[in-house]
Protein backbone atom coordinates (compact mmCIF):
# COMPACT_ATOMS: atom_id res chain seq x y z
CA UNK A 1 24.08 -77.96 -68.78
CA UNK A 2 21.15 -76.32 -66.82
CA UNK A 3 19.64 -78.21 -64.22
CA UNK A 4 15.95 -79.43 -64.60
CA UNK A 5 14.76 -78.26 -61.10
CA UNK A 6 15.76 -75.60 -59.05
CA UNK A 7 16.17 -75.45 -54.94
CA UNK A 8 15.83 -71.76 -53.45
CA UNK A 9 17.08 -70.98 -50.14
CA UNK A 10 16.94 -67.05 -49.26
CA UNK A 11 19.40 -65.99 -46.90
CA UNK A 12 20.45 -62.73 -45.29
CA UNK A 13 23.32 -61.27 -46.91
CA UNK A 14 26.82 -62.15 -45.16
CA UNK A 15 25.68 -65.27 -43.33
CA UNK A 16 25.93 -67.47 -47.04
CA UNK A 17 24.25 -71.03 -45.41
CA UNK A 18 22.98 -71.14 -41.82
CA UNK A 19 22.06 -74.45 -39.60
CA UNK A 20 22.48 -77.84 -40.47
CA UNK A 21 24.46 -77.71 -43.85
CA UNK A 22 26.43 -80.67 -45.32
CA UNK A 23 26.93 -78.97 -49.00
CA UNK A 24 28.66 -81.95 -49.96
CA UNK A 25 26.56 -84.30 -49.74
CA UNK A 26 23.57 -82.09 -50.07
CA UNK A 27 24.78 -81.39 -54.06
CA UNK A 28 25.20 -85.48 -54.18
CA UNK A 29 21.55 -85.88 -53.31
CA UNK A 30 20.48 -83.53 -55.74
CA UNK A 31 22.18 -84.86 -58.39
CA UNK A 32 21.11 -87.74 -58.46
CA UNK A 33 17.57 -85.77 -59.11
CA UNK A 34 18.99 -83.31 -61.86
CA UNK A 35 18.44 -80.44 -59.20
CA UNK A 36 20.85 -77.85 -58.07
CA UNK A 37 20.59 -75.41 -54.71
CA UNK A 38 20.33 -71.72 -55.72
CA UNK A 39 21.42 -69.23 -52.64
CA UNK A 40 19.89 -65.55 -53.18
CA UNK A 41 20.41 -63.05 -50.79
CA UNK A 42 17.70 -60.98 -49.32
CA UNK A 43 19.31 -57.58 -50.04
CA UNK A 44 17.45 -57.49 -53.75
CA UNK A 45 13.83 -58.52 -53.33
CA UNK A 46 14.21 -58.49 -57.32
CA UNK A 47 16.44 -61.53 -57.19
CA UNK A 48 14.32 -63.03 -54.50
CA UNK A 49 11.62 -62.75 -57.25
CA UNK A 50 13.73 -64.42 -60.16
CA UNK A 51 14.85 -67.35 -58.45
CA UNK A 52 11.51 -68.19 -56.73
CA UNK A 53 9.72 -68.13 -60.02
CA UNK A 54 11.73 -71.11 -61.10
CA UNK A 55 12.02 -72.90 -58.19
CA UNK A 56 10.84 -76.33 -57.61
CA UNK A 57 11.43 -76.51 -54.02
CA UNK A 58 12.13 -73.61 -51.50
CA UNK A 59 14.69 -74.19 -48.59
CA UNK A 60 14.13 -72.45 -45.84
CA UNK A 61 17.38 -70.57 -44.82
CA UNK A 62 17.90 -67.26 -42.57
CA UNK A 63 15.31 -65.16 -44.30
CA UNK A 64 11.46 -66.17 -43.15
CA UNK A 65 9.01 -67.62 -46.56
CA UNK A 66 6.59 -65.24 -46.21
CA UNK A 67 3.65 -64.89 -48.40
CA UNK A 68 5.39 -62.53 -50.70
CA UNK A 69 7.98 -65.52 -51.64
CA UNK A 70 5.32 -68.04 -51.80
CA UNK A 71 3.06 -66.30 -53.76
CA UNK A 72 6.12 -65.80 -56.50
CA UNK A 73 6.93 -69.35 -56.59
CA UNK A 74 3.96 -71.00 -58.81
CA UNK A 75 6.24 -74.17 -59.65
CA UNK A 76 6.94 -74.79 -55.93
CA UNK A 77 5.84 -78.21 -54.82
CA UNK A 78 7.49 -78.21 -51.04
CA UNK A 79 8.71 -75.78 -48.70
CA UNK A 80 11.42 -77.41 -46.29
CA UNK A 81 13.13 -76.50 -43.05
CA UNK A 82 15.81 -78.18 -42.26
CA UNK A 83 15.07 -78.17 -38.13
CA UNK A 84 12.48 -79.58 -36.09
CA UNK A 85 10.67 -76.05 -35.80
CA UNK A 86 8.96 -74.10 -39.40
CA UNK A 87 7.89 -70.68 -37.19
CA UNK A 88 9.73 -68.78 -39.94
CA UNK A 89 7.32 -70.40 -42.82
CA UNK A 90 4.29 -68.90 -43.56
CA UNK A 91 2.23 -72.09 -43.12
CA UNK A 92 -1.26 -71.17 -43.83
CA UNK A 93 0.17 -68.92 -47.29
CA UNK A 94 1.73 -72.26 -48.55
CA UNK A 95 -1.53 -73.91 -47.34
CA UNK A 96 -3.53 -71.91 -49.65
CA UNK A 97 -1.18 -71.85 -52.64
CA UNK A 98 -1.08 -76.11 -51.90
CA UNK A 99 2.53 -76.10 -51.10
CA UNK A 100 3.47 -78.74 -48.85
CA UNK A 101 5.29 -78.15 -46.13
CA UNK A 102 8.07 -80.07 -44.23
CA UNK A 103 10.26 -79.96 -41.48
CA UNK A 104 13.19 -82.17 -40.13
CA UNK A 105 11.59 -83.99 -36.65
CA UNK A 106 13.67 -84.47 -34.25
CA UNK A 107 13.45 -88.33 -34.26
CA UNK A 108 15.20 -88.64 -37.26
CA UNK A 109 17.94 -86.20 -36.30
CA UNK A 110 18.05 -84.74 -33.11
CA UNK A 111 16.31 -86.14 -30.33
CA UNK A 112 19.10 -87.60 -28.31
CA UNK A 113 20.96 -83.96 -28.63
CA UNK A 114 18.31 -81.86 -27.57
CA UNK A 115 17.02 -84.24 -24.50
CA UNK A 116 20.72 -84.24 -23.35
CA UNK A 117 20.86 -80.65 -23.36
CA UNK A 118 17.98 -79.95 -21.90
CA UNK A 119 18.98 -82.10 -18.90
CA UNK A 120 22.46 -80.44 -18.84
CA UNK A 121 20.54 -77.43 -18.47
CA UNK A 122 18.46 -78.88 -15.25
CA UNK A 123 21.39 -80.43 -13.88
CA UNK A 124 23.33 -77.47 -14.01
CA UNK A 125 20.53 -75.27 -12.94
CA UNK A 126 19.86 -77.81 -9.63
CA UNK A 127 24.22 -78.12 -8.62
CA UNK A 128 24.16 -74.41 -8.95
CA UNK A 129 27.06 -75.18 -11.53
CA UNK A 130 27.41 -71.13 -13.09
CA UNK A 131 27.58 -69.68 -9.78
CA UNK A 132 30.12 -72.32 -8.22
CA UNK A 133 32.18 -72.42 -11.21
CA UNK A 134 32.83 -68.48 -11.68
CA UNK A 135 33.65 -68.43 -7.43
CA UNK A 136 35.67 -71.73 -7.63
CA UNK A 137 37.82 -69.86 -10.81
CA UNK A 138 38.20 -66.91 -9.21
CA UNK A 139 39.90 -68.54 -6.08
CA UNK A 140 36.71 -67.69 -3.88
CA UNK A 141 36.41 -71.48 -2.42
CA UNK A 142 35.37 -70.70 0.62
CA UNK A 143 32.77 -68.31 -0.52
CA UNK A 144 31.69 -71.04 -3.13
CA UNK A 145 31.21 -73.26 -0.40
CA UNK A 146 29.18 -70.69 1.49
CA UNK A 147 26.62 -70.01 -1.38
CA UNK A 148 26.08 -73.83 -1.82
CA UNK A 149 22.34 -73.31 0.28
CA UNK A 150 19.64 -73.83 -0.23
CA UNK A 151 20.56 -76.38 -3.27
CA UNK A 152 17.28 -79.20 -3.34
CA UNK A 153 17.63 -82.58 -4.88
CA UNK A 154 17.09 -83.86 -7.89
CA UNK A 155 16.52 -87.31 -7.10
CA UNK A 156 12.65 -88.11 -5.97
CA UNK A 157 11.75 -84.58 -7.37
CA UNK A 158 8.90 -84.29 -9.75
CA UNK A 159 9.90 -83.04 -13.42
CA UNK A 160 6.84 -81.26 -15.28
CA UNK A 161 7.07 -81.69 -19.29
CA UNK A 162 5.05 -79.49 -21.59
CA UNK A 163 4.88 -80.68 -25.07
CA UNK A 164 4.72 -84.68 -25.17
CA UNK A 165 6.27 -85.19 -28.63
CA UNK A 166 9.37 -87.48 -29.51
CA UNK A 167 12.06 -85.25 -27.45
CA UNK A 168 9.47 -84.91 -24.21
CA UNK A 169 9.43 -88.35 -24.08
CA UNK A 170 12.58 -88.69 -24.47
CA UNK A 171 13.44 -86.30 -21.47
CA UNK A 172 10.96 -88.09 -19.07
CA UNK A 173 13.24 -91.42 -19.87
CA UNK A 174 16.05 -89.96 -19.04
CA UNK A 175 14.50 -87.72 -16.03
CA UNK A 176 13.23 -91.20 -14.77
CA UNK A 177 17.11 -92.49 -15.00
CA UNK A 178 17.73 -89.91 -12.04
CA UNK A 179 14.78 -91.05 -10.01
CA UNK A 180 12.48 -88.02 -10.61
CA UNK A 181 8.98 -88.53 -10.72
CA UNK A 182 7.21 -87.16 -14.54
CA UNK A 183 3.80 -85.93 -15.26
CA UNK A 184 2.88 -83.71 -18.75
CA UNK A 185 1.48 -81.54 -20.57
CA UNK A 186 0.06 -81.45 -23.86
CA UNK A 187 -3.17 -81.10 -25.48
CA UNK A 188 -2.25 -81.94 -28.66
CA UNK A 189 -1.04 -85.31 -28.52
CA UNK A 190 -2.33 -87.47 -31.03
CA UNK A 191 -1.43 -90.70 -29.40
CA UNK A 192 -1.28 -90.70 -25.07
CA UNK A 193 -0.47 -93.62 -24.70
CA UNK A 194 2.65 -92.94 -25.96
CA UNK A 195 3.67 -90.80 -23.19
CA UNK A 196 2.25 -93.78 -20.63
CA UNK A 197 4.46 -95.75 -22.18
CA UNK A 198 7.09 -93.26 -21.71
CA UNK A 199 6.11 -93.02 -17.81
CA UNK A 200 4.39 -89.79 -18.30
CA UNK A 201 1.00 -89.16 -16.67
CA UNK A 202 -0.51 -86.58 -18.47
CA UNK A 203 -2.09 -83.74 -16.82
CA UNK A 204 -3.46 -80.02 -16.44
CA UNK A 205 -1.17 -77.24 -17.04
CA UNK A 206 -1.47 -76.06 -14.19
CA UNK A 207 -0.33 -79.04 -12.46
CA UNK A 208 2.76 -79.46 -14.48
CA UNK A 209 3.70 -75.61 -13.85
CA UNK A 210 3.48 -76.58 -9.53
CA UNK A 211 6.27 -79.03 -10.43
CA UNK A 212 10.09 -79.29 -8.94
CA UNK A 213 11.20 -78.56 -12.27
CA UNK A 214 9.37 -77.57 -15.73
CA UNK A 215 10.79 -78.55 -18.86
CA UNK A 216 9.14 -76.66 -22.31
CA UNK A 217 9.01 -79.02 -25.54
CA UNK A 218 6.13 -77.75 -27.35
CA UNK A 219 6.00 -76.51 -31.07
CA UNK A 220 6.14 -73.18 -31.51
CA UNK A 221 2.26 -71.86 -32.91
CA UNK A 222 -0.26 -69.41 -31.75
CA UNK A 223 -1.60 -71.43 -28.68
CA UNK A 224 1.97 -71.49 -27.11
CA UNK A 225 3.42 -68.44 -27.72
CA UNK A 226 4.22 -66.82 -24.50
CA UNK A 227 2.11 -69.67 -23.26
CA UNK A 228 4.96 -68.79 -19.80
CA UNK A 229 3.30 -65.64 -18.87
CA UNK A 230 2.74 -64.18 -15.62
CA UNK A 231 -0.02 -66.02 -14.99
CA UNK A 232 1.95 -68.93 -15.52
CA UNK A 233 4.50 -68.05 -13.10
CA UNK A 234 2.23 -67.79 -10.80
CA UNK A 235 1.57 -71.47 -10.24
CA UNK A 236 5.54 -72.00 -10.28
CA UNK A 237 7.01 -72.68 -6.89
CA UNK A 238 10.16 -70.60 -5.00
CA UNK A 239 12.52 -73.30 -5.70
CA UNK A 240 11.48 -74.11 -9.27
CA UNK A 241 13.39 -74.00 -12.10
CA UNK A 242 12.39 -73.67 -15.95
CA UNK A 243 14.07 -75.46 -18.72
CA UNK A 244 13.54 -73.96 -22.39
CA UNK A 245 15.20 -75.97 -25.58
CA UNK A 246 12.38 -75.44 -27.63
CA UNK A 247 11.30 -72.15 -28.99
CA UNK A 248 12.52 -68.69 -27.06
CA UNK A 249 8.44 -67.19 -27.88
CA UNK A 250 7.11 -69.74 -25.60
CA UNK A 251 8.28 -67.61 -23.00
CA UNK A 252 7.20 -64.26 -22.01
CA UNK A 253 10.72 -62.50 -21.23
CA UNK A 254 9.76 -59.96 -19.21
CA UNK A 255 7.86 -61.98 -17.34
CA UNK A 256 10.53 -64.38 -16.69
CA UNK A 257 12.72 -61.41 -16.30
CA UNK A 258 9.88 -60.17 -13.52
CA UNK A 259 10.15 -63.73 -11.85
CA UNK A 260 13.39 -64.52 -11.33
CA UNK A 261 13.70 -60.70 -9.75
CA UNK A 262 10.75 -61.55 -7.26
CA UNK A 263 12.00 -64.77 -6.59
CA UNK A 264 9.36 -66.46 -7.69
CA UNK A 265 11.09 -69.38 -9.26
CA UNK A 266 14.90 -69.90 -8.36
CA UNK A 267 16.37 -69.95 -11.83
CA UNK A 268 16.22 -70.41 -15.34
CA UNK A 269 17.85 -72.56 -18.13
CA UNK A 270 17.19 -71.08 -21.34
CA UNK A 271 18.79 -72.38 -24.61
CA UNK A 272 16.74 -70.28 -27.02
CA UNK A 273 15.68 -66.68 -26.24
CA UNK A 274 12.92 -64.18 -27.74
CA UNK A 275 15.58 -62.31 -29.34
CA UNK A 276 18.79 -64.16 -31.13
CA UNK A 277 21.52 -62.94 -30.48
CA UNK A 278 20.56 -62.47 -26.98
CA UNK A 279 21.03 -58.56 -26.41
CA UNK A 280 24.07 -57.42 -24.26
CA UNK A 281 21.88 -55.53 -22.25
CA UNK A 282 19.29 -58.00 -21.44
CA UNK A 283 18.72 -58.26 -17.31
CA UNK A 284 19.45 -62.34 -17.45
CA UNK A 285 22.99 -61.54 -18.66
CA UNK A 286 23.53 -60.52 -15.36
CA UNK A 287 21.37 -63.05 -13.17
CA UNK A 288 23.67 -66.02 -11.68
CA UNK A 289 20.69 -68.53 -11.12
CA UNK A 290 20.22 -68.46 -15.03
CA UNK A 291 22.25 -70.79 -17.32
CA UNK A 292 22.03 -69.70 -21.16
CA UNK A 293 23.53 -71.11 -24.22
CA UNK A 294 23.21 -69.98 -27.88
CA UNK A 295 20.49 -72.18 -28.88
CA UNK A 296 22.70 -75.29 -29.78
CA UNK A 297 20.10 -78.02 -28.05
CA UNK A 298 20.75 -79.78 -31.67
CA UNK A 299 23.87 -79.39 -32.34
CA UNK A 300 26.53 -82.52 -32.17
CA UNK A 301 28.99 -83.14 -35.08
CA UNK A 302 27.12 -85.78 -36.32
CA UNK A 303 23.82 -84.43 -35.89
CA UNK A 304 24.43 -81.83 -37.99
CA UNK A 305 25.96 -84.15 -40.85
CA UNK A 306 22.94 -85.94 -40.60
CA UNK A 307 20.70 -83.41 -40.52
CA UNK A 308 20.70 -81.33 -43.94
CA UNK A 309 20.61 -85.32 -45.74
CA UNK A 310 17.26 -86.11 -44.27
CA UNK A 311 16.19 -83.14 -45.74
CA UNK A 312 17.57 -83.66 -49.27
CA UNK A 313 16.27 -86.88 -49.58
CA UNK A 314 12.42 -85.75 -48.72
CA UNK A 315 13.81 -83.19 -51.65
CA UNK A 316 14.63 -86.15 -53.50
CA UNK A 317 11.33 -87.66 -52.92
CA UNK A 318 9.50 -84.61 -54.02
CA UNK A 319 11.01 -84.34 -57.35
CA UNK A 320 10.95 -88.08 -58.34
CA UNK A 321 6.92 -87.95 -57.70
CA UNK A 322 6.77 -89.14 -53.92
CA UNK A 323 4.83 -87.77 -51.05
CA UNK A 324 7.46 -86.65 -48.43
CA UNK A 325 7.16 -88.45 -44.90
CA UNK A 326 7.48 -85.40 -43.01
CA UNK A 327 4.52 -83.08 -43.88
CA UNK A 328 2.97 -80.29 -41.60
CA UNK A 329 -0.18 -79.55 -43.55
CA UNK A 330 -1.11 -83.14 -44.01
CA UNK A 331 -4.90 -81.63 -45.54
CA UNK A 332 -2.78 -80.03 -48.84
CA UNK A 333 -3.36 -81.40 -52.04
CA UNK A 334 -0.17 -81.06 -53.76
CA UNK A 335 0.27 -79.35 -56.86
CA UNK A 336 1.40 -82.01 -58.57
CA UNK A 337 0.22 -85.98 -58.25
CA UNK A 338 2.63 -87.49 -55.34
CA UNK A 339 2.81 -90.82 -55.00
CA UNK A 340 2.51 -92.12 -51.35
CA UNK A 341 4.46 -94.61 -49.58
């Protein structure tokens, strides 16, 4: 028996589901609401076009929701991403067609996973761990201890956080933990005191950039993008080093690319890139200050079981006539009457 409401997620063909995915317990969820998940791939934009014209909710998977799909989809209510970041949904299109849309904040998912990972990254960066390790496995001890100057401290240092939100806070706690001084970033805040409380004194941009280290936690939106530019890196000091978990845009790459090679900064660790997969041929594939891992900042075993259920039960709450608690475009009247609370 056909299902009364329909999920869409478009994916590229041959990747089937991508991120957080529990299918399980996902199809348990949306039972319970007589809805079913429909997976299209994006090699027939004709199929695309089917499925969204039925669908009651639109999953974002590996294929952007771009105007096209949202503008096909006049029974959508919500568009949801599954992660923190919803770069790859046309917000303003779903805006105007008043779709909501959601996303999956790190505080109810993520936020100890990500803040861990991001001070792996600075620890690893500061103990010269990449370098050391390759020498030390390749028998060079002596040449390992050699290359151990100049290494600074991390304790006492002064850690500069851009982008305030749940997992910046998080990171000064735990920056605090190893005796480092925190000031911030972040001009759109909604609540500072929240970062006072936190132990972060919130400052210029240009302050937080003349910092020991500078750790990037902002959303991902027009103001930020490439937001580390040369100009940026100009206000960085020699022995500096940048920390990226949140979005790989937020950084110019050349210009990084421009400042490690000047030695204006001393290295880099960079979880998410502008391009993903990172090209083979990219200059910081062969740089040994600069620790890089295949954006996986979220990823734990039980982060990602948890992860895809937070987002079928907002689903959940959409279909039975509730407001979602995780909306982006909080101005959107919904298409249909949503009951709050």
């Amino acid at each position: 028996m056909a299902k009364k409401f329909k999920i869409l997620k478009v994916s590229k063909a041959g990747t089937g589901v991508v991120g957080p995915s529990s299918v399980a317990r996902e199809a348990e969820e949306f039972a319970k609401v007589d809805a079913e998940l429909v997976e299209v791939f994006d090699t027939k934009k004709e199929d695309v076009l089917a499925a969204a014209k039925e669908a009651s909710v639109i999953l974002l998977g590996s294929v952007p929701v771009e105007r096209w799909i949202v503008e096909a989809a006049p029974k959508c209510i919500a568009v949801m991403a599954q992660s923190v970041g919803y770069d790859n949904v046309d917000v303003k299109a779903c805006t105007e067609h008043n779709i909501l849309v959601v996303n999956n904040p790190s505080f109810e998912w993520c936020i100890e996973e990500v803040s861990n990972h991001a001070m792996a990254l600075l620890l690893a960066c500061a103990k010269k761990m990449k370098m050391l390790d390759k020498m030390v496995a390749e028998g060079k001890w002596a040449e390992a201890k050699k290359a151990q100057p100049w290494m600074g401290s991390i304790y006492g240092q002064t850690i500069g956080i851009v982008g305030c939100g749940a997992i910046g806070r998080m990171m000064s706690r735990k920056s605090q933990a190893f005796g480092m001084k925190v000031i911030g970033y972040d001009p759109y805040i909604m609540h500072p005191y929240l970062a006072k409380e936190n132990g972060i004194r919130l400052t210029s941009l240009e302050e937080v950039l003349g910092c020991d280290y500078v750790s990037l936690h902002p959303d991902l939106n027009e103001t930020s993008f490439h937001m580390i530019n040369d100009k940026a890196f100009a206000h960085m000091k020699p022995h500096a080093f940048l920390i990226n978990t949140s979005r790989g845009k937020v950084v110019d790459e050349v210009a990084l690319v421009k400042a490690l090679q000047a030695k204006k900064i001393a290295g880099a660790g960079l979880d998410v890139f502008e391009a993903e997969p990172l090209p083979k041929d990219s200059p910081l594939c062969k740089m040994d200050n600069v620790v890089m891992l295949p954006h996986s900042a979220s990823y734990s075993t039980p982060a990602f079981d948890l992860a895809p259920i937070n987002i079928a039960q907002e689903i959940a709450r959409v279909l039975t006539g509730k407001m979602p608690k995780n909306v982006v475009n909080k101005s959107v009247t919904p298409r249909v009457p949503l009951a709050k609370g």
